[in-house]
Protein backbone atom coordinates (compact mmCIF):
# COMPACT_ATOMS: atom_id res chain seq x y z
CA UNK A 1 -46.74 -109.25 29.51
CA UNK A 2 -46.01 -106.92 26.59
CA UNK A 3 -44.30 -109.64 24.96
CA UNK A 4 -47.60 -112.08 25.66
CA UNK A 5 -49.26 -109.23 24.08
CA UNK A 6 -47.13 -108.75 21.14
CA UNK A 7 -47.43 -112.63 20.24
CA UNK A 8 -51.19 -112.69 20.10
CA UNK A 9 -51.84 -109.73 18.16
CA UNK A 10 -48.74 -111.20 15.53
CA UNK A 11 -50.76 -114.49 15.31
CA UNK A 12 -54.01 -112.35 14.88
CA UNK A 13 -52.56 -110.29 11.66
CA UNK A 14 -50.44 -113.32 10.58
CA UNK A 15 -53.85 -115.41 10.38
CA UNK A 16 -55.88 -112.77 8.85
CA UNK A 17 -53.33 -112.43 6.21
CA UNK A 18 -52.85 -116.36 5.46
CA UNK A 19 -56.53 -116.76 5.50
CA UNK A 20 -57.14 -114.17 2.79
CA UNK A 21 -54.07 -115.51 1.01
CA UNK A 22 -55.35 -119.51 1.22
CA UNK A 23 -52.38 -120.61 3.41
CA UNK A 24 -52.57 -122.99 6.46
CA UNK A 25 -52.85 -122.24 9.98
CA UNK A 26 -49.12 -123.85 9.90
CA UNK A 27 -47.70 -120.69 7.89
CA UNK A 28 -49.46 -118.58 10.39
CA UNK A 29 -48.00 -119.61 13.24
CA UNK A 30 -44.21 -119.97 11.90
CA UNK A 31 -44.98 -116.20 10.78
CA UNK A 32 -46.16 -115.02 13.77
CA UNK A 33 -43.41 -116.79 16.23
CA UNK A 34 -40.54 -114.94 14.01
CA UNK A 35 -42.28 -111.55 14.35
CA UNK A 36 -43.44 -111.69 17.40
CA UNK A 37 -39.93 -112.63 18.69
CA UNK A 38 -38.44 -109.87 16.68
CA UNK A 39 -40.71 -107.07 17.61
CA UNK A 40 -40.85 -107.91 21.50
CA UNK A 41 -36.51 -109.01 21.50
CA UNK A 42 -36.33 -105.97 19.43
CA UNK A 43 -33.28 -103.96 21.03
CA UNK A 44 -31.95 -106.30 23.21
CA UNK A 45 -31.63 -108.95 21.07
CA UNK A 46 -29.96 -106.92 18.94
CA UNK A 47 -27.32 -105.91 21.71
CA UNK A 48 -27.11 -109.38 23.16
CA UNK A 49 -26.09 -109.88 19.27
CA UNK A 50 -23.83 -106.99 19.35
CA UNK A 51 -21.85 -107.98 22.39
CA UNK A 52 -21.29 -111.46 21.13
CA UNK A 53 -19.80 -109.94 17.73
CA UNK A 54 -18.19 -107.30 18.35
CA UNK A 55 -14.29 -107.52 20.06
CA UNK A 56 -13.97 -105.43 23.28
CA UNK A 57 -10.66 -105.72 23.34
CA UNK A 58 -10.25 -102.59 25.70
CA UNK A 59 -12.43 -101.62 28.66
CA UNK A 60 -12.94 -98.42 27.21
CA UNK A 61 -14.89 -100.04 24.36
CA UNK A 62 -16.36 -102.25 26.75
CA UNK A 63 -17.30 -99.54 29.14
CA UNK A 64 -18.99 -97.67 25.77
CA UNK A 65 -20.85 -100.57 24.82
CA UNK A 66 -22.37 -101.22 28.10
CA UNK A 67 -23.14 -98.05 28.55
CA UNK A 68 -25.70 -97.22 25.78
CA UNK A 69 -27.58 -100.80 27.21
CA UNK A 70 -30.39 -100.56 30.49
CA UNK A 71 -29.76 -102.85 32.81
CA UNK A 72 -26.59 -105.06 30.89
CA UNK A 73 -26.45 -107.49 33.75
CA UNK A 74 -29.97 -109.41 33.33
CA UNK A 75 -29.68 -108.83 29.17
CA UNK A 76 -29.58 -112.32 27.94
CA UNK A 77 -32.13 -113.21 30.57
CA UNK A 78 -34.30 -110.61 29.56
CA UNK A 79 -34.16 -111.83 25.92
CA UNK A 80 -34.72 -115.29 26.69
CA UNK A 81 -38.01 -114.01 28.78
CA UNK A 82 -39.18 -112.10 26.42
CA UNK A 83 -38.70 -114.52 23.31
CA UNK A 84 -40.82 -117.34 25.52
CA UNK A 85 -43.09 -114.63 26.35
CA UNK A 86 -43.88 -114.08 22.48
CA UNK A 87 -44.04 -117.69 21.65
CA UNK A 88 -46.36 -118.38 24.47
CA UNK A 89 -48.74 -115.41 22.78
CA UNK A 90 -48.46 -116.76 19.93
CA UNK A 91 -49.83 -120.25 21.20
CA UNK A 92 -52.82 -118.26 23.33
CA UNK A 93 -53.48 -116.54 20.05
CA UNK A 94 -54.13 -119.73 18.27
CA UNK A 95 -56.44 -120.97 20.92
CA UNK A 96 -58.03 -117.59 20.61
CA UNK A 97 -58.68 -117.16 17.13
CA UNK A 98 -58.70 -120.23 15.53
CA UNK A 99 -59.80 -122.65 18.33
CA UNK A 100 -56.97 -124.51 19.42
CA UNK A 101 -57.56 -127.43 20.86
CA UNK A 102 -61.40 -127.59 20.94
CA UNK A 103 -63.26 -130.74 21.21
CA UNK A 104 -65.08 -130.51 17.93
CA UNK A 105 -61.66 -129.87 15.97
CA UNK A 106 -60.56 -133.38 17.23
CA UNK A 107 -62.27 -136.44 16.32
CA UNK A 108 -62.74 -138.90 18.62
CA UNK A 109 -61.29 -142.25 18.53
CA UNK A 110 -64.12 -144.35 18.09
CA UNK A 111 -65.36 -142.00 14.71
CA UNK A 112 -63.81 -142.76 12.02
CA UNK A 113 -64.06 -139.63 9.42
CA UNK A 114 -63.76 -141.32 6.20
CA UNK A 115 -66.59 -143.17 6.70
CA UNK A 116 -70.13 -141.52 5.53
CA UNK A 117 -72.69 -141.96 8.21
């Protein structure tokens, strides 16, 4: 939920910011999905990272790297919950904010929008 949380408030700033600075609603989004993932991964991404690089060749530096990390057993789970938990608030903030997928953004098949009425 804090991740959810994160996401929507990231696509809220992101598309404040591109609107003042004439971007798209694209730019917005691929802003918002990298720092909402970043923020709500935060430190456990970074130790997921950490593990994967560094050698523990010895269980004492094993035993010291798991140590300083809550919960090691459900880590890479918890980072892959809480990156799809930031995406997905990134997506409800774009339905929020900048209508999504609203009837009137889509035209319907049978208008054709080039052509003056």
């Amino acid at each position: 939920m804090i991740a959810l949380l994160v996401g929507i408030l990231s696509y809220g700033l992101w598309s404040w910011l591109m609107r003042r600075a004439g971007a798209s609603v694209g730019h917005a989004i691929g802003w918002a999905c990298v720092t909402a993932a970043v923020v709500a991964g935060g430190i456990d991404a970074w130790n997921l990272f950490y593990l994967g690089i560094v050698k523990l060749e010895s269980p004492l530096y094993a035993r010291l790297a798991l140590q300083g990390i809550h919960d090691a057993e459900s880590l890479g789970a918890r980072v892959v919950c809480e990156a799809a938990g930031a995406l997905a608030g990134v997506a409800l903030g774009w339905q929020l904010f900048s209508g999504g997928f609203r009837e009137n953004n889509v035209p319907k098949s049978d208008e054709n929008p080039d052509k003056p009425d």
